[in-house]
Protein backbone atom coordinates (compact mmCIF):
# COMPACT_ATOMS: atom_id res chain seq x y z
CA UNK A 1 88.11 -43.09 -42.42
CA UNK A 2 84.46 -42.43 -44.18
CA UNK A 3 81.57 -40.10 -43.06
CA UNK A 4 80.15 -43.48 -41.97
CA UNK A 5 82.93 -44.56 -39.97
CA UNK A 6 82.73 -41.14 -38.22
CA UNK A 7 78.74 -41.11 -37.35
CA UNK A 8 79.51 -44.49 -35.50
CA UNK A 9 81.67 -43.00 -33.40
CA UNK A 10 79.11 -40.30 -32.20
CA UNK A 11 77.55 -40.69 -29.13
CA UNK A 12 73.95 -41.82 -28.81
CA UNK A 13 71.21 -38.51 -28.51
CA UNK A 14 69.14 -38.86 -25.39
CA UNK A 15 65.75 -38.90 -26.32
CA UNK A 16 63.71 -35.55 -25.13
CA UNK A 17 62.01 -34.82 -21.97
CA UNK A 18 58.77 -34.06 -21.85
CA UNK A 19 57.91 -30.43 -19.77
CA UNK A 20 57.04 -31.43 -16.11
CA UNK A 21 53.40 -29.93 -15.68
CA UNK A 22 52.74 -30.26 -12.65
CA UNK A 23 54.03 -26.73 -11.07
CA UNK A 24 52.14 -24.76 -13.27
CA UNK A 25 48.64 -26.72 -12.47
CA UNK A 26 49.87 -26.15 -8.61
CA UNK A 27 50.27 -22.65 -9.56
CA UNK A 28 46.79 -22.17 -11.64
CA UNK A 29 45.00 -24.04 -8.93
CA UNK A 30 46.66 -21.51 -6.32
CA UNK A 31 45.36 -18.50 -8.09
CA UNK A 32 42.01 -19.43 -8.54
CA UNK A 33 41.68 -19.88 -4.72
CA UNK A 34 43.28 -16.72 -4.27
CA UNK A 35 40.20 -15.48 -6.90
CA UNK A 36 37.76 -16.84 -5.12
CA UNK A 37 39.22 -16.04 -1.30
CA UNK A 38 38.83 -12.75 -2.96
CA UNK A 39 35.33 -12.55 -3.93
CA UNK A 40 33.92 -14.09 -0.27
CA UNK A 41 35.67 -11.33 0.94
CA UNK A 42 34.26 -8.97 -1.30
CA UNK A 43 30.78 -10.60 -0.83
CA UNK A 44 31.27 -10.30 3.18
CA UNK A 45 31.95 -6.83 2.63
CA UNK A 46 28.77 -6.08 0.50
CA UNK A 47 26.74 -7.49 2.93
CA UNK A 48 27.79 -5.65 6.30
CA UNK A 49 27.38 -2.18 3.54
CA UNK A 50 23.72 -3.79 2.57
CA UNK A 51 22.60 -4.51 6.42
CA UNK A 52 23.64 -0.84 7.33
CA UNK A 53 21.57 0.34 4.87
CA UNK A 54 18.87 -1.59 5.66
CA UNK A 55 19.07 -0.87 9.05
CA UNK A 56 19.20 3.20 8.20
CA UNK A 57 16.14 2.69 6.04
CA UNK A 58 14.12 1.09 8.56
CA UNK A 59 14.72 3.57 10.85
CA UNK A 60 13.75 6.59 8.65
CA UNK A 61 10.49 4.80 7.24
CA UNK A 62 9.19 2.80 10.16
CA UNK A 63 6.88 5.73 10.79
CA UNK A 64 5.31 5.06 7.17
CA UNK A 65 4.88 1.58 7.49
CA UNK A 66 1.71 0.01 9.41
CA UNK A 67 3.15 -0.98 13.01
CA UNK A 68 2.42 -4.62 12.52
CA UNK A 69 4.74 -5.64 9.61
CA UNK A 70 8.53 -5.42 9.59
CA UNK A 71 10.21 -3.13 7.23
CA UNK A 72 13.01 -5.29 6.53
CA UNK A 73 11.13 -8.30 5.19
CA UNK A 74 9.04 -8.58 2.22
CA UNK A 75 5.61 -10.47 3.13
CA UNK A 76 1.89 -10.01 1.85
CA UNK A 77 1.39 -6.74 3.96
CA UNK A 78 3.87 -4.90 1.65
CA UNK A 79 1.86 -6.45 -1.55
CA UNK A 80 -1.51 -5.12 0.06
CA UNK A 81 0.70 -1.30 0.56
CA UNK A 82 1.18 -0.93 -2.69
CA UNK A 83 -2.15 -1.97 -4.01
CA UNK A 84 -3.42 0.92 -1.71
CA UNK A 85 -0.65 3.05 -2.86
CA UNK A 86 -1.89 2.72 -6.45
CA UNK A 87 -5.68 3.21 -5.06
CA UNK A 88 -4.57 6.50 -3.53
CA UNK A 89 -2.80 7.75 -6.56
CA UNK A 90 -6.07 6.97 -8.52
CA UNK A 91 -7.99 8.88 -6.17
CA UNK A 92 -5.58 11.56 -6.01
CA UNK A 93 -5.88 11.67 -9.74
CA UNK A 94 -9.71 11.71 -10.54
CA UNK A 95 -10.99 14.56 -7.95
CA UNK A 96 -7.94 16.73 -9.13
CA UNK A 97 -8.92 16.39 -12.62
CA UNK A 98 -12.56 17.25 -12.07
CA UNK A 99 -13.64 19.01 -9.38
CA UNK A 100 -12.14 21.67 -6.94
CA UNK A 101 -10.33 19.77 -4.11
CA UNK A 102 -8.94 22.17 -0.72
CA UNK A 103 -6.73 19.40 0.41
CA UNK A 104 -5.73 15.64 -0.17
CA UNK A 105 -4.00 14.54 3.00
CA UNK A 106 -2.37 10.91 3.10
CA UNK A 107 -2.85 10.23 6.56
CA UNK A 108 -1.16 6.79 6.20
CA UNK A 109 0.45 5.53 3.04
CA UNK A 110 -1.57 2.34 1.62
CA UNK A 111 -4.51 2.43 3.97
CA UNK A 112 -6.24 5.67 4.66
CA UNK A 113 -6.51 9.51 2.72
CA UNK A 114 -8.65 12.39 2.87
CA UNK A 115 -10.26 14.66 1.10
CA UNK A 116 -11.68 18.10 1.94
CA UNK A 117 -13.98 20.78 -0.68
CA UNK A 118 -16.92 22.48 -0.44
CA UNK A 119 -20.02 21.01 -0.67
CA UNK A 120 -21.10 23.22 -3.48
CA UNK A 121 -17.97 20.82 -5.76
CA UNK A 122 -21.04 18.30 -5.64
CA UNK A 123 -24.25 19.45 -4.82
CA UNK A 124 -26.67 22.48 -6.82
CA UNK A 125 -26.64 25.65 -4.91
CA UNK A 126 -29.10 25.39 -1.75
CA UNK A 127 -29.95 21.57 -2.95
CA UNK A 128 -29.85 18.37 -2.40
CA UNK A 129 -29.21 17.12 -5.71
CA UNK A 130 -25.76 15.84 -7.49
CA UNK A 131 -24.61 18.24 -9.67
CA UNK A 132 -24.90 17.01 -13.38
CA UNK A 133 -21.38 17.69 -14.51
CA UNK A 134 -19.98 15.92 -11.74
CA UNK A 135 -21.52 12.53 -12.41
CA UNK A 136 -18.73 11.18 -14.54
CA UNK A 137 -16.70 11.76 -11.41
CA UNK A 138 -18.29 9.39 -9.17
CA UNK A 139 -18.23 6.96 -12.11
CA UNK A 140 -15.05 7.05 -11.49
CA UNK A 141 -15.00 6.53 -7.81
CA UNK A 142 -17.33 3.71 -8.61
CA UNK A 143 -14.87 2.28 -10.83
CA UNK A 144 -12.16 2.63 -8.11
CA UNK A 145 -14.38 1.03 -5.25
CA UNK A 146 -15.49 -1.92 -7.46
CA UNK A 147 -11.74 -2.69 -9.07
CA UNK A 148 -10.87 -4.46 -5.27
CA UNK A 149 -7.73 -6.17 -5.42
CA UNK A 150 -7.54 -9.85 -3.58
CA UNK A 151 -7.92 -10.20 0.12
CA UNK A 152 -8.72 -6.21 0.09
CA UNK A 153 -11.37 -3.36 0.36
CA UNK A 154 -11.59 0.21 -0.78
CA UNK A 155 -13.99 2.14 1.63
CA UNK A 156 -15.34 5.32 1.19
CA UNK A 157 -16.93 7.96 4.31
CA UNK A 158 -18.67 10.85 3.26
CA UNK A 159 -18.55 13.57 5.93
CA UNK A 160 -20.96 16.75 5.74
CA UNK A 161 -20.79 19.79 8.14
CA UNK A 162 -23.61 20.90 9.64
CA UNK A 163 -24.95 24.41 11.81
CA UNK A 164 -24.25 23.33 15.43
CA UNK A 165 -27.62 23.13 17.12
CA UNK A 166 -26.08 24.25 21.04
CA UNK A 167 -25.91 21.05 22.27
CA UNK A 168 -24.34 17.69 21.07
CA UNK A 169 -27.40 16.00 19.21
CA UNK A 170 -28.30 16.28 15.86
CA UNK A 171 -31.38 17.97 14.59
CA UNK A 172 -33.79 15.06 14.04
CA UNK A 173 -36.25 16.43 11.59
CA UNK A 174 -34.10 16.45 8.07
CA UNK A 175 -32.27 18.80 6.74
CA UNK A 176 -30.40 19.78 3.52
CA UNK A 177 -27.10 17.98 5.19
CA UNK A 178 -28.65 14.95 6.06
CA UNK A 179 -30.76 14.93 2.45
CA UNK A 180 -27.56 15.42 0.69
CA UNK A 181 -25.87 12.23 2.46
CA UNK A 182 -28.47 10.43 1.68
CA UNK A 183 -28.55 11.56 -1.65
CA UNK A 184 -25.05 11.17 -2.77
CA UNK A 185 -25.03 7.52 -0.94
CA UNK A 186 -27.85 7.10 -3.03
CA UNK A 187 -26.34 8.17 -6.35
CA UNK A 188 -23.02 5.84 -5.73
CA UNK A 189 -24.89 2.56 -5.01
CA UNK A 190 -26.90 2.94 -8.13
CA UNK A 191 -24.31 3.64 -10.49
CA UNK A 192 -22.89 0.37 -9.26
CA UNK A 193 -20.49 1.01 -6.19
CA UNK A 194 -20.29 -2.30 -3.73
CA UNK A 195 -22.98 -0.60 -0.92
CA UNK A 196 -20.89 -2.09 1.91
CA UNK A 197 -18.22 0.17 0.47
CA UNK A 198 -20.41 3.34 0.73
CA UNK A 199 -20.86 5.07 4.35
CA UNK A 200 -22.24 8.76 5.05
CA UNK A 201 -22.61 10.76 8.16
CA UNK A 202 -23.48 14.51 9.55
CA UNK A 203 -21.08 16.46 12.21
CA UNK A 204 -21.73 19.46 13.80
CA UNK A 205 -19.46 22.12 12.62
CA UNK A 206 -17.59 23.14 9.38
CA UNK A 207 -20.52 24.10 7.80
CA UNK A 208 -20.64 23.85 4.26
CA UNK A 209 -17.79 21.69 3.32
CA UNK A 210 -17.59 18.09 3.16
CA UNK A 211 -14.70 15.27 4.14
CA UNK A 212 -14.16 12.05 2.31
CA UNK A 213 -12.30 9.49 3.87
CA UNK A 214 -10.89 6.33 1.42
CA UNK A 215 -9.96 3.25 3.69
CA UNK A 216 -8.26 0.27 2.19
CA UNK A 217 -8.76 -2.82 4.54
CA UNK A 218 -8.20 -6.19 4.75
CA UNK A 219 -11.61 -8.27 4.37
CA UNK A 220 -10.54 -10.28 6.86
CA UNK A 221 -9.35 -7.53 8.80
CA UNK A 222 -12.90 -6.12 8.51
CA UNK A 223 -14.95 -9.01 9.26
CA UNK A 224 -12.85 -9.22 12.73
CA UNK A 225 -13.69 -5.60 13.35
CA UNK A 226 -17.51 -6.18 12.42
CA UNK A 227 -17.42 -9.30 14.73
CA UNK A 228 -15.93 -6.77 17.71
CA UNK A 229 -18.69 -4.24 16.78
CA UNK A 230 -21.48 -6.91 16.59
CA UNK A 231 -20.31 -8.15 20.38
CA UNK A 232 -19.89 -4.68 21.58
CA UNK A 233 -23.37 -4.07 20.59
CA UNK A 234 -24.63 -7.29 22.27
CA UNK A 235 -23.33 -6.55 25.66
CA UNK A 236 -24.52 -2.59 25.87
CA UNK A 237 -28.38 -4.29 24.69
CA UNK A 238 -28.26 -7.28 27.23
CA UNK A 239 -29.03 -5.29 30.22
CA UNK A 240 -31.86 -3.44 28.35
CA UNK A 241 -33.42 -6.61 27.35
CA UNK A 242 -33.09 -8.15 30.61
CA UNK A 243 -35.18 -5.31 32.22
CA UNK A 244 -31.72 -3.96 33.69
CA UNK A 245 -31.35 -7.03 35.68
CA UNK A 246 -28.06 -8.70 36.21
């Protein structure tokens, strides 16, 4: 008997199986929707953390905020906060660089601060005039007032003290209060502040010192409000021009 003889007599080899796939798709399938079960549920998580926050945040700041936006939603009233934000910090910045301030007071973030120093910060001893050295400073406040950002105003009130007179009038001849007001108001408009920006007034009392109150408003806001005034005025003056008649 040969070699050949015995390789005939061996039994055909069965050919080879491929590896059935299958399972371990099933299985890679399975764990990426386990992966991705896991991440809503993470997600779901994250959120209920990020609304309690929220939600504590609103609480402590809704004070801060102006009463007619929502603290939880970012809209155009937030935009116009921190364009006043920025205006106040520029404020803030040029009178305590150049002239001696008692107290800034924020008395709402955004929209309204004041200021309070003596008149003599601004004004020559026992005169009406603006001192020299402090005219760079209200080229600054120029520059402030004119820079307005869209849709928005930057206001300034100057606010002298006066001797109280004993009764709740003014003097009406003029005096060194009233000549400084008009003086500084004045002095502003002609170094190029917007003169529907500018407003000054006298009160009786704190003699000697002066307030300045910076508004940021709307436009629109104040064209309602100057509408509102206008009609206000119209009604008290209709009975006077009638001859008091109904």
């Amino acid at each position: 008997m040969t070699i050949r003889d015995l390789d005939l007599e061996l039994p055909p080899q069965e050919p080879e199986q491929a590896p059935d796939i299958v399972p371990v798709f099933l299985g890679l399938f399975l764990l990426v929707l386990a992966f991705f079960i896991m991440l809503v549920s993470i997600s779901t998580f994250e959120q209920v953390k990020s609304t309690a926050v929220m939600d504590s945040l609103s609480s402590t700041f809704t004070t801060v905020l102006p009463p007619t936006s929502d603290p939880t939603e970012f809209n155009a009233k937030d935009g116009d906060i921190i364009a006043g934000e920025a205006f106040q910090e520029q404020v803030t910045t040029i009178f305590t660089t150049a002239v001696q301030v008692e107290k800034i007071e924020v008395v709402q973030p955004g929209r309204l601060m004041r200021l309070h120093m003596p008149a003599s910060a601004l004004f020559k001893a026992e005169e009406a005039t603006v001192r020299d050295d402090q005219l760079p400073l209200l080229d600054r406040v120029v520059a402030a007032l004119s820079n307005r950002p869209p849709g928005l105003r930057q206001d300034m009130e100057i606010v002298i003290g006066a001797p109280p007179t004993g009764n709740e009038y003014l003097p009406l001849q003029q005096t060194i209060e009233t000549a400084r007001m008009g003086e500084i108001a004045r002095v502003l408009t002609g170094r190029g502040a917007p003169p529907d920006s500018v407003s000054v007034g006298v009160k009786s009392g704190d003699v000697g010192n002066i307030s300045i109150w910076f508004w940021v408003r709307g436009i629109e806001e104040t064209e309602v409000r100057f509408e509102e005034a206008l009609e206000e005025m119209r009604k008290r003056t209709a009975p006077e021009a009638s001859g008091g008649q109904p």
